[in-house]
Protein backbone atom coordinates (compact mmCIF):
# COMPACT_ATOMS: atom_id res chain seq x y z
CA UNK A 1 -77.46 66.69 124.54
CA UNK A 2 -78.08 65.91 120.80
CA UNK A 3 -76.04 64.34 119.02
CA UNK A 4 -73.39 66.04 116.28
CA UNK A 5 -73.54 65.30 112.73
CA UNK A 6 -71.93 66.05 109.98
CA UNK A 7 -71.84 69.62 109.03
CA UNK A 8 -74.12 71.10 105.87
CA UNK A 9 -72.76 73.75 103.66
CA UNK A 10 -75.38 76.56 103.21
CA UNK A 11 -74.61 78.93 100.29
CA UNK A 12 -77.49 80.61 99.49
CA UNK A 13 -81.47 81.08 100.77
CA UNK A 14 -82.87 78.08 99.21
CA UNK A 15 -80.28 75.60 100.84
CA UNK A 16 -81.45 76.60 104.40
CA UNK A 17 -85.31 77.30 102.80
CA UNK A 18 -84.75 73.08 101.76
CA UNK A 19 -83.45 72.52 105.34
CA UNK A 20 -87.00 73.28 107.22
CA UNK A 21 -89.34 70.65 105.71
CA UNK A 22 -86.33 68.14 106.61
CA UNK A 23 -86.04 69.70 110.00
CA UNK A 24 -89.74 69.37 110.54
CA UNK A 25 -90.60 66.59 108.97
CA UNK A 26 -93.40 68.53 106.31
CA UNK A 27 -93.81 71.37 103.92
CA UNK A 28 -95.18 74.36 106.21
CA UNK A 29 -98.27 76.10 104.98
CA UNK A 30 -100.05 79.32 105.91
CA UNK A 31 -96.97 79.25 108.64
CA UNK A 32 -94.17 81.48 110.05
CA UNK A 33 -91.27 79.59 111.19
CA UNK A 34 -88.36 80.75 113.71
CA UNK A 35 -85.08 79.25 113.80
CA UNK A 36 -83.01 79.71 116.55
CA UNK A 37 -79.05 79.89 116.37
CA UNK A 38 -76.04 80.09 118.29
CA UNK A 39 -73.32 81.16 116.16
CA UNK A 40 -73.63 78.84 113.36
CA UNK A 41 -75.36 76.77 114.98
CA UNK A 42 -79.03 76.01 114.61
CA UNK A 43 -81.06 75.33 117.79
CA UNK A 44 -84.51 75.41 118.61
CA UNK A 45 -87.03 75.29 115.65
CA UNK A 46 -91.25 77.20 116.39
CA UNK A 47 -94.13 77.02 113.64
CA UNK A 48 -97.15 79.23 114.13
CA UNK A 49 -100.08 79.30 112.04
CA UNK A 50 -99.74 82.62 110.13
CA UNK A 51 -101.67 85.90 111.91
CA UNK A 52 -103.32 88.21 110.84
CA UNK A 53 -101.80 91.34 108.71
CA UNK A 54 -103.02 94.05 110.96
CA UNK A 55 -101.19 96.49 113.06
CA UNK A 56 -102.69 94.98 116.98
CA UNK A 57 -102.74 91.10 116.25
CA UNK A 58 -98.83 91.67 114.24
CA UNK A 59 -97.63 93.17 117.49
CA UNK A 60 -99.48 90.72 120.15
CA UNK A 61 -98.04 87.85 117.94
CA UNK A 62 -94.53 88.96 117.04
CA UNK A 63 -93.96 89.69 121.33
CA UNK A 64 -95.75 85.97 121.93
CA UNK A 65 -92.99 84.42 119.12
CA UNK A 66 -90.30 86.34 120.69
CA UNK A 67 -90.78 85.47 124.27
CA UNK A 68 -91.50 81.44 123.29
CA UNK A 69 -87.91 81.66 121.11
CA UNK A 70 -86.35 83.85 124.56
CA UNK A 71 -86.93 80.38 126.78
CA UNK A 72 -83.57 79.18 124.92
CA UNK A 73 -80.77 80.94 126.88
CA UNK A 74 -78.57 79.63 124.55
CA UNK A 75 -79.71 81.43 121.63
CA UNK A 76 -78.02 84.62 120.35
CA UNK A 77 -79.92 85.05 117.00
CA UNK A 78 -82.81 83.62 114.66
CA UNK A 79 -83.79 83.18 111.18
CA UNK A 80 -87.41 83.83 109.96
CA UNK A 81 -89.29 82.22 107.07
CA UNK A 82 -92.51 82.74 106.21
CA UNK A 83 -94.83 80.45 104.06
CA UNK A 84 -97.55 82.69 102.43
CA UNK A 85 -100.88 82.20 100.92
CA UNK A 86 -100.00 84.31 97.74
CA UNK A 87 -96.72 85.31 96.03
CA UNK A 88 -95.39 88.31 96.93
CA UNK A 89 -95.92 90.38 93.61
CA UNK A 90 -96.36 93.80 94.46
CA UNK A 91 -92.71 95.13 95.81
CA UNK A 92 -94.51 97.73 97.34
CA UNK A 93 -96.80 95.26 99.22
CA UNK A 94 -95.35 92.67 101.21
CA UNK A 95 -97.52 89.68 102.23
CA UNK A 96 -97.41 89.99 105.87
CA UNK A 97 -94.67 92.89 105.67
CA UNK A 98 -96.44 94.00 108.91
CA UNK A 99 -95.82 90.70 111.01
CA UNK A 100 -92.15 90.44 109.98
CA UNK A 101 -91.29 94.25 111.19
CA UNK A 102 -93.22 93.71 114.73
CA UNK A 103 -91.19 90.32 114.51
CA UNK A 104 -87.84 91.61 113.88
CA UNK A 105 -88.65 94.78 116.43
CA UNK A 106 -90.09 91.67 119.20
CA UNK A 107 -86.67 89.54 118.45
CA UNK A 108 -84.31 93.01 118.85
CA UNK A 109 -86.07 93.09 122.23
CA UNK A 110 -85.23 90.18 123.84
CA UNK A 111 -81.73 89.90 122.06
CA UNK A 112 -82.01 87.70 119.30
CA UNK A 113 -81.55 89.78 116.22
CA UNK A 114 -83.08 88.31 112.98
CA UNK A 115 -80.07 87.65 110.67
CA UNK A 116 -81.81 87.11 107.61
CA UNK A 117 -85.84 86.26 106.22
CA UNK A 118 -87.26 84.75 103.30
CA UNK A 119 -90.71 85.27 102.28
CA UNK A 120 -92.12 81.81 100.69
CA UNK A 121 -95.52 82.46 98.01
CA UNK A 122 -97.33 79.61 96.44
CA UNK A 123 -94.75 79.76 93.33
CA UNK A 124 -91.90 81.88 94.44
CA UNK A 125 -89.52 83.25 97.12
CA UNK A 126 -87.48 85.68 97.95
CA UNK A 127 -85.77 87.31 100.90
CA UNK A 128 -87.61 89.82 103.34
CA UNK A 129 -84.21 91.63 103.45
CA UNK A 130 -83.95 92.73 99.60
CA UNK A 131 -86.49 95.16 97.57
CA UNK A 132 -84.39 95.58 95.08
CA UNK A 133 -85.57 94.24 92.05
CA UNK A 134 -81.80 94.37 90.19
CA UNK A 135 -80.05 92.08 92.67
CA UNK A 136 -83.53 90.23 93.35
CA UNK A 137 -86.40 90.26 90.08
CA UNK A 138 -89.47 89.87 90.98
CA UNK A 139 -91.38 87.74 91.78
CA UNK A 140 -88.35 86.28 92.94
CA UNK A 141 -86.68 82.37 92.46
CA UNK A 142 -88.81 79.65 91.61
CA UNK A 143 -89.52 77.45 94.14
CA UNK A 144 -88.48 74.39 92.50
CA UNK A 145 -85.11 76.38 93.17
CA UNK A 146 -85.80 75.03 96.95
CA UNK A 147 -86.38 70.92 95.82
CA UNK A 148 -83.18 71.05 93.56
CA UNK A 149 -80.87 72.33 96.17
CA UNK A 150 -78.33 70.71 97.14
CA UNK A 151 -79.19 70.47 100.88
CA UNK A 152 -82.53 68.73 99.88
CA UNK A 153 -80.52 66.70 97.69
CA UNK A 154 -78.12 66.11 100.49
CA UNK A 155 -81.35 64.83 103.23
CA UNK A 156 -83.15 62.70 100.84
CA UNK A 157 -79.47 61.19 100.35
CA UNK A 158 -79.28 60.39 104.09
CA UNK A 159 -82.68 58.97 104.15
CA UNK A 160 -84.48 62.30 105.49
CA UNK A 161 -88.14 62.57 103.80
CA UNK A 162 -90.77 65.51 104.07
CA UNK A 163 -93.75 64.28 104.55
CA UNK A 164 -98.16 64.97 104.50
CA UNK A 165 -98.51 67.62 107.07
CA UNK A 166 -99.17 66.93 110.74
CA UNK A 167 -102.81 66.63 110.47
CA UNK A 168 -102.89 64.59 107.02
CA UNK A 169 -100.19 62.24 108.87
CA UNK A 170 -102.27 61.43 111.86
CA UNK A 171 -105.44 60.88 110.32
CA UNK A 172 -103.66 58.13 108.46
CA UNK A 173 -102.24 56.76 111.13
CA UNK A 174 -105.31 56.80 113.27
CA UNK A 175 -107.98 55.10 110.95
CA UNK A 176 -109.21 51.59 111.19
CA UNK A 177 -107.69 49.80 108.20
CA UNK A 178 -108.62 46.15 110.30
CA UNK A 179 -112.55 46.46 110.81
CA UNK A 180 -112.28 42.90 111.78
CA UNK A 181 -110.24 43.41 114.33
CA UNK A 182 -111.98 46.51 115.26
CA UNK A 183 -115.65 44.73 115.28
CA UNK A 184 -113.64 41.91 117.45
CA UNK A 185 -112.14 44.51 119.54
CA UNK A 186 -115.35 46.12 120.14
CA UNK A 187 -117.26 42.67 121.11
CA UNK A 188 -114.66 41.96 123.21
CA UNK A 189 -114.83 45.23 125.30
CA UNK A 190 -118.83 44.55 126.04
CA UNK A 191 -117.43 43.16 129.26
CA UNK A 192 -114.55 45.48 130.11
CA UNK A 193 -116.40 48.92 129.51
CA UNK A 194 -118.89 49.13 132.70
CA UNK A 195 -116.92 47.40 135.35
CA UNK A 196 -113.53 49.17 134.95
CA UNK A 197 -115.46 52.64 134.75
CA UNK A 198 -116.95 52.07 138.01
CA UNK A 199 -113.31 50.55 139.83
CA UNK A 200 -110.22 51.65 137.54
CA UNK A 201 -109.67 53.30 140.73
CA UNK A 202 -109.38 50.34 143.21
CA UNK A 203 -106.22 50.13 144.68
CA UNK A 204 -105.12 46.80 143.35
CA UNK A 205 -107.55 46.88 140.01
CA UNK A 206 -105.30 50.20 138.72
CA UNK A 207 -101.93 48.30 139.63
CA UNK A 208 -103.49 45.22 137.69
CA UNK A 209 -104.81 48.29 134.84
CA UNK A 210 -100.91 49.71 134.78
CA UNK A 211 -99.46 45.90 134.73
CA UNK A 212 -101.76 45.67 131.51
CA UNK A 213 -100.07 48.44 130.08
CA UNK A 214 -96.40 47.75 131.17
CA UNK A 215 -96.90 44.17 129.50
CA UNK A 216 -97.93 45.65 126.28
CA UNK A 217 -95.48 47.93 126.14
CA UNK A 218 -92.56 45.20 127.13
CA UNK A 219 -93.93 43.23 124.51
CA UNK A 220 -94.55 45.68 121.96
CA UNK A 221 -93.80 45.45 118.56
CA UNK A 222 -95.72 42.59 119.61
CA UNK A 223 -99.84 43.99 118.96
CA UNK A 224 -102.01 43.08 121.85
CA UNK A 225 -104.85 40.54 120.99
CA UNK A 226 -108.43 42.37 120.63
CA UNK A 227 -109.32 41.01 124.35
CA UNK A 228 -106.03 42.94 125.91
CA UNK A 229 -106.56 45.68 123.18
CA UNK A 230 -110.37 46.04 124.56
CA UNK A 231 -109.00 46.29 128.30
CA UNK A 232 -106.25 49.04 127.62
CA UNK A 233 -109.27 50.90 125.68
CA UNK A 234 -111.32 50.38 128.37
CA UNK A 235 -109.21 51.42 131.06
CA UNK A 236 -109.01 55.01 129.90
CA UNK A 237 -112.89 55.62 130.34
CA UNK A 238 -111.88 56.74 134.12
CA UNK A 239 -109.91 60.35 133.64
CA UNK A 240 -108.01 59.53 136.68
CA UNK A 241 -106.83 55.84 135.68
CA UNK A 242 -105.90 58.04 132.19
CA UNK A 243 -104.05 60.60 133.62
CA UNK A 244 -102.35 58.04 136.32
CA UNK A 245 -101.44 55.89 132.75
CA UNK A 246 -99.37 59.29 131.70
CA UNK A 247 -97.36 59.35 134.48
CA UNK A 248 -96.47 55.85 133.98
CA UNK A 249 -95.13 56.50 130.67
CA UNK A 250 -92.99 59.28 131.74
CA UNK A 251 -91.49 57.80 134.84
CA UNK A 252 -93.00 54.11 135.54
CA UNK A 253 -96.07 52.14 136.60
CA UNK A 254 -94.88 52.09 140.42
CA UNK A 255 -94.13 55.70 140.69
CA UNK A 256 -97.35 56.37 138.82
CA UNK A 257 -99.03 54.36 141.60
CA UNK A 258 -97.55 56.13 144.71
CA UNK A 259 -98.82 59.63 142.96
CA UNK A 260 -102.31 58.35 142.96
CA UNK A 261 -102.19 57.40 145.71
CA UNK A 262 -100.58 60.20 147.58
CA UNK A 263 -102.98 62.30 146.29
CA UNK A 264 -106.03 60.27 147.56
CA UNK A 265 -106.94 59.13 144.13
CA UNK A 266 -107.45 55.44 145.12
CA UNK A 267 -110.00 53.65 147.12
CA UNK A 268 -110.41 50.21 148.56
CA UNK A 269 -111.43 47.42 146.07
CA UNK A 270 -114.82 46.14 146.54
CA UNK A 271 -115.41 43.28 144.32
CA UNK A 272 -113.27 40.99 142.16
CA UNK A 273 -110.09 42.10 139.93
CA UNK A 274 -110.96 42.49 136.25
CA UNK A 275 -108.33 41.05 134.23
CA UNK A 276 -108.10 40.40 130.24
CA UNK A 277 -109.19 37.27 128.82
CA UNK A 278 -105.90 34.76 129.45
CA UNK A 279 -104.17 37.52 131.72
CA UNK A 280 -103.52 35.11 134.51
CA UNK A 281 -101.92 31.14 133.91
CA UNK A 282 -102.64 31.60 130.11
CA UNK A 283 -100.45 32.71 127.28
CA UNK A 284 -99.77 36.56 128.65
CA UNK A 285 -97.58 36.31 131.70
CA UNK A 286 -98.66 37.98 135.02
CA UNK A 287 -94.60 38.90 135.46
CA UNK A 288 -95.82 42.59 134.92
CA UNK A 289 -96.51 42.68 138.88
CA UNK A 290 -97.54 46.78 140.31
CA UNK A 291 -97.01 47.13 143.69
CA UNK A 292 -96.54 50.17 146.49
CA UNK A 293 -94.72 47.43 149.10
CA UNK A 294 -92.23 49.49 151.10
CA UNK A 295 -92.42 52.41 149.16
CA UNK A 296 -90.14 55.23 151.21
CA UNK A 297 -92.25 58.03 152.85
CA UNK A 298 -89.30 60.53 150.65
CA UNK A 299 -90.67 59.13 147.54
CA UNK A 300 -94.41 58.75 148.25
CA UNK A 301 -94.53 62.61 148.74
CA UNK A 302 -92.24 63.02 145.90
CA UNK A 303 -94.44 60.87 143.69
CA UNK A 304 -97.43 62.92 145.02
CA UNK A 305 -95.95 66.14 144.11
CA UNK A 306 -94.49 65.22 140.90
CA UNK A 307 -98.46 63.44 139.51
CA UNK A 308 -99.51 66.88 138.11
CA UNK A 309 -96.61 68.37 137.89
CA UNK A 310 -95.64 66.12 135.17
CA UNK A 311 -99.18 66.65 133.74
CA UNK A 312 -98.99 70.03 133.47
CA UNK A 313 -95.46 69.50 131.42
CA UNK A 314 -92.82 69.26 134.15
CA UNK A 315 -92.99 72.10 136.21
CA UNK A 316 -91.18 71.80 139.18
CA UNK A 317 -90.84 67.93 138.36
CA UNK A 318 -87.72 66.67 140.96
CA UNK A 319 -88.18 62.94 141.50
CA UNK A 320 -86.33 62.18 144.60
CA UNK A 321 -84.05 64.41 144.18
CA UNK A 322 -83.71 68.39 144.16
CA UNK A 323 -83.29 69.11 140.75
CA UNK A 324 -85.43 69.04 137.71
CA UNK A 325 -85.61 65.52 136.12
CA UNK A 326 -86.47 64.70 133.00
CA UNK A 327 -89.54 62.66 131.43
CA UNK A 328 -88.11 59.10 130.65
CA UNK A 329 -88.43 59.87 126.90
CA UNK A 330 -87.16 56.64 125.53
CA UNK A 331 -90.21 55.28 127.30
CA UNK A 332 -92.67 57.95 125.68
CA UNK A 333 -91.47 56.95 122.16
CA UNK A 334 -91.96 53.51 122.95
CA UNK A 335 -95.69 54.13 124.41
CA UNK A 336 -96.44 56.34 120.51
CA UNK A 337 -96.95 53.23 118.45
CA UNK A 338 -98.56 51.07 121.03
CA UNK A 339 -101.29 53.92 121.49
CA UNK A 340 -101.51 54.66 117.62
CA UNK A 341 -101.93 50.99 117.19
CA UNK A 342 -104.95 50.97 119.53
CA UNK A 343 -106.55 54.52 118.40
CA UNK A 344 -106.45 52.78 114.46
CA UNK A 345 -108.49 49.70 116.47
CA UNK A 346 -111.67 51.53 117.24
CA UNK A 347 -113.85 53.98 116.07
CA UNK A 348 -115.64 54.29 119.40
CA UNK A 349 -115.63 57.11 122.27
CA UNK A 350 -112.91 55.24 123.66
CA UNK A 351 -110.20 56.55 120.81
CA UNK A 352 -110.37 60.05 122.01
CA UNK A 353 -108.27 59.36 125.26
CA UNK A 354 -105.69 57.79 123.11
CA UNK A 355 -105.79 60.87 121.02
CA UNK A 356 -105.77 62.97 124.04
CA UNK A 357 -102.36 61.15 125.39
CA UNK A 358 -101.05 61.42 122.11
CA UNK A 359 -101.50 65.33 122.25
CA UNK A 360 -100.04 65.42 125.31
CA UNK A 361 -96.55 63.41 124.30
CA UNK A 362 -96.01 66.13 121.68
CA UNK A 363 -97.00 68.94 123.85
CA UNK A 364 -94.20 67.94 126.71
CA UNK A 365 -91.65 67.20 123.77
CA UNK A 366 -91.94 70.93 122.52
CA UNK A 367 -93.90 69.82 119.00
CA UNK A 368 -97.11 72.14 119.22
CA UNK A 369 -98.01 71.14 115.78
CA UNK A 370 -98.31 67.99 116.11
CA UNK A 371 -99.88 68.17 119.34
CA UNK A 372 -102.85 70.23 118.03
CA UNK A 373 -103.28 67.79 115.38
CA UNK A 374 -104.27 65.06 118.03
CA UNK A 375 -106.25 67.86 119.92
CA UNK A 376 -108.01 68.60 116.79
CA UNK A 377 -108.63 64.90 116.39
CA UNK A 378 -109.84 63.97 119.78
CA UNK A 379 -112.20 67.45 119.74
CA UNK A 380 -113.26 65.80 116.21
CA UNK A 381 -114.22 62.18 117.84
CA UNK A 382 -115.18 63.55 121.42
CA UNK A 383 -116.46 67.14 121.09
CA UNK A 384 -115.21 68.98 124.23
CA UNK A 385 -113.30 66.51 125.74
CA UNK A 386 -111.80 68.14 128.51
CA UNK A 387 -108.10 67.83 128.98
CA UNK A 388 -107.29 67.94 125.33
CA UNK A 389 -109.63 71.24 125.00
CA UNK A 390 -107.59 72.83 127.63
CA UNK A 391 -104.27 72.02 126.49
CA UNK A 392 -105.03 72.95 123.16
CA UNK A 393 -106.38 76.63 124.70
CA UNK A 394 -102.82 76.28 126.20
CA UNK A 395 -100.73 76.30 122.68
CA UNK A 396 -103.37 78.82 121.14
CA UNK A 397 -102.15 81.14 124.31
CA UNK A 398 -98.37 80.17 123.60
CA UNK A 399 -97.64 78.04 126.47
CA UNK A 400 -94.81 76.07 126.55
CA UNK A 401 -94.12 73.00 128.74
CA UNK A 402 -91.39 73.14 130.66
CA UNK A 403 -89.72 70.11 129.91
CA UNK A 404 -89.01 71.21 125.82
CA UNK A 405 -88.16 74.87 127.73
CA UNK A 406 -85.12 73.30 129.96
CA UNK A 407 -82.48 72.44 127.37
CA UNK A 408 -81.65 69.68 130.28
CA UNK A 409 -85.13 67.69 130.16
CA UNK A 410 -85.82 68.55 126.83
CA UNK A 411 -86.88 65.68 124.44
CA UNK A 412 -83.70 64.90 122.26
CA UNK A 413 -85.23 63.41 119.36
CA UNK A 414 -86.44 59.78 118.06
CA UNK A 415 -83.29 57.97 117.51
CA UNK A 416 -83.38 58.02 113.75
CA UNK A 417 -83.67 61.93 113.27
CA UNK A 418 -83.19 63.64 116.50
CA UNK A 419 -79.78 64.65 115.95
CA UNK A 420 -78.90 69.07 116.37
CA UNK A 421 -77.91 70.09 112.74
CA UNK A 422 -74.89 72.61 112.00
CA UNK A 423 -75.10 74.63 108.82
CA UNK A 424 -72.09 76.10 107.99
CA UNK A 425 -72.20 79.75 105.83
């Protein structure tokens, strides 16, 4: 469970209104966002681009928002803002009036009554609940109104920023400011690319690929030289070694291993390991051993049933055990910079995997925002790469993974702003 902090007095529309871009990091544009609550208490947060305003597409995507927000059992309610192109000006014409009656009908349906909505222009906002232009004048309260309340005074007090959106974030974070490094990085990789193409499969060349990894990460915020940084990239050429990789950052290397291998992913090695420059008696220690010796028959079938399972977002995900496990997520956060740090390192065909894995991370954590950002990346770099273009169909369709649906394998946050959030009335 998330951690409780200190309870925020909300006293009026713009005090929760400052409380989204702190709760998602951003200011949302062209957006509708749900807020789940129980009681007082807000839960689960959803962003979806805004729909169209006509009768068939307001009803297909109020009953898709409803049945994403239903998944939290724990639920009893919701609040609804939506952040418009346009100011609502007209009080006879609502800016997307349409959506947010087949939204409040959609919630009724599956028992989470909208308690209150705010529509949120380019200038102005005002609630979705009041036409009456006595108690509320048009074109309603000045947005600024939102930056000077005291709850967004209250988050930028405890360190809380909002941020570029999604997109604008990652594209910073994924450009080449080191082209030295990146030239180096790319020279160094001359030898790396073919080979590990043709054998990232080999039995003991992936355990060697995944003890790669696990050293980088273990030494990480240590930055792999540009002959280790060329071997990672070049690893991920193989779909198989990539998707084998993703298991290994949400359980670990060996378990990883047994799941290729129980699904007849690996073959015999044929010629001699390829290892990074120094991987072996020089300065990076071979400690970061991958091995299947003695693996249990229990776990070698679990490990094979659990490989896609976890790719596909956790469904039916067990472990050892019988009931549903969770990704290790301290492990995924730790994997984000490493794999940012090598996507900013090239500008080759070899960054869309990283972007790809990226995706992914979000996607299991529940954050389909930022995932489609890193889709949208990868699609830009790699047009039609295929795992990331059928995720991303996934989140256009409104699927969920079912680790951010289980409120016990659900991600809880990075340590520094993870924490649930009470706001009091």
């Amino acid at each position: 469970m998330r951690k409780q902090v200190d309870k925020i007095r909300v006293s009026a529309g713009e005090d929760l209104l400052a409380f989204i871009p702190h709760m998602m990091g951003y200011w949302p544009r062209d957006s509708i966002v749900c807020i789940g609550m129980n009681g007082k208490l807000l839960r689960a947060t959803m962003r979806l681009d805004l729909p169209p305003n006509d009768s068939a597409e307001a009803a297909h995507f109020a009953k898709l928002a409803a049945s994403q927000m239903a998944s939290d059992h724990e639920a009893n309610g919701c609040l609804i803002a939506i952040f418009g192109r346009e100011d609502w000006l007209d009080p006879a014409q609502c800016p997307q009036g349409r959506v947010y009656r087949q939204l409040r009908k959609a919630f009724d349906k599956v028992g989470l009554p909208v308690r209150d909505g705010w529509y949120v222009g380019t200038e102005h906002w005002r609630s979705l609940e009041c036409g009456d232009g006595l108690c509320c004048p048009w074109p309603g309260k000045d947005n600024a109104s939102i930056r000077e309340s005291f709850v967004n005074a209250e988050f930028i007090f405890r360190g809380s920023m909002v941020r570029e959106s999604p997109r604008e974030q990652i594209a910073a974070q994924i450009a080449v400011h080191d082209t030295d490094f990146a030239q180096a990085v790319q020279t160094a990789g001359e030898k790396y690319q073919g080979v590990l193409a043709r054998s990232g499969l080999a039995a003991r060349q992936l355990a060697v690929t995944l003890g790669a990894w696990e050293h980088s990460l273990c030494l990480w915020p240590v930055t792999p030289d540009q002959h280790l940084s060329a071997y990672l990239l070049a690893s991920l050429q193989d779909v198989s070694v990539r998707d084998t990789l993703m298991v290994a950052l949400a359980t670990s290397c060996e378990y990883a291993l047994a799941g290729a291998a129980a699904n007849g992913l690996l073959h015999a090695d044929a010629g001699p390991l390829v290892v990074p420059a120094n991987w072996y008696g020089g300065n990076q220690a071979a400690d970061q051993q991958v091995t299947m010796n003695h693996v249990p028959a229990d776990l070698l079938h679990a490990a094979g049933r659990d490989f896609g399972n976890i790719l596909m977002g956790g469904a039916d995900c067990q472990g050892a055990g019988d009931g549903n496990v969770a990704p290790n997520w301290p492990r995924l956060d730790g994997a984000e910079p490493l794999l940012k740090f090598l996507a900013a390192s090239t500008e080759g065909a070899d960054k869309a995997p990283l972007l790809c894995v990226l995706g992914w991370i979000q996607w299991c954590k529940g954050r389909g925002t930022w995932a489609g950002g890193y889709f949208a990346a990868c699609e830009a770099q790699q047009p039609g790469y295929k795992l990331a273009s059928m995720l991303d169909q996934l989140l256009s369709v409104g699927y969920i993974a079912e680790y951010a649906k289980n409120p016990q394998t659900a991600w809880p946050g990075y340590e520094d702003g993870g924490e649930a959030r009470e706001a009091a009335a």
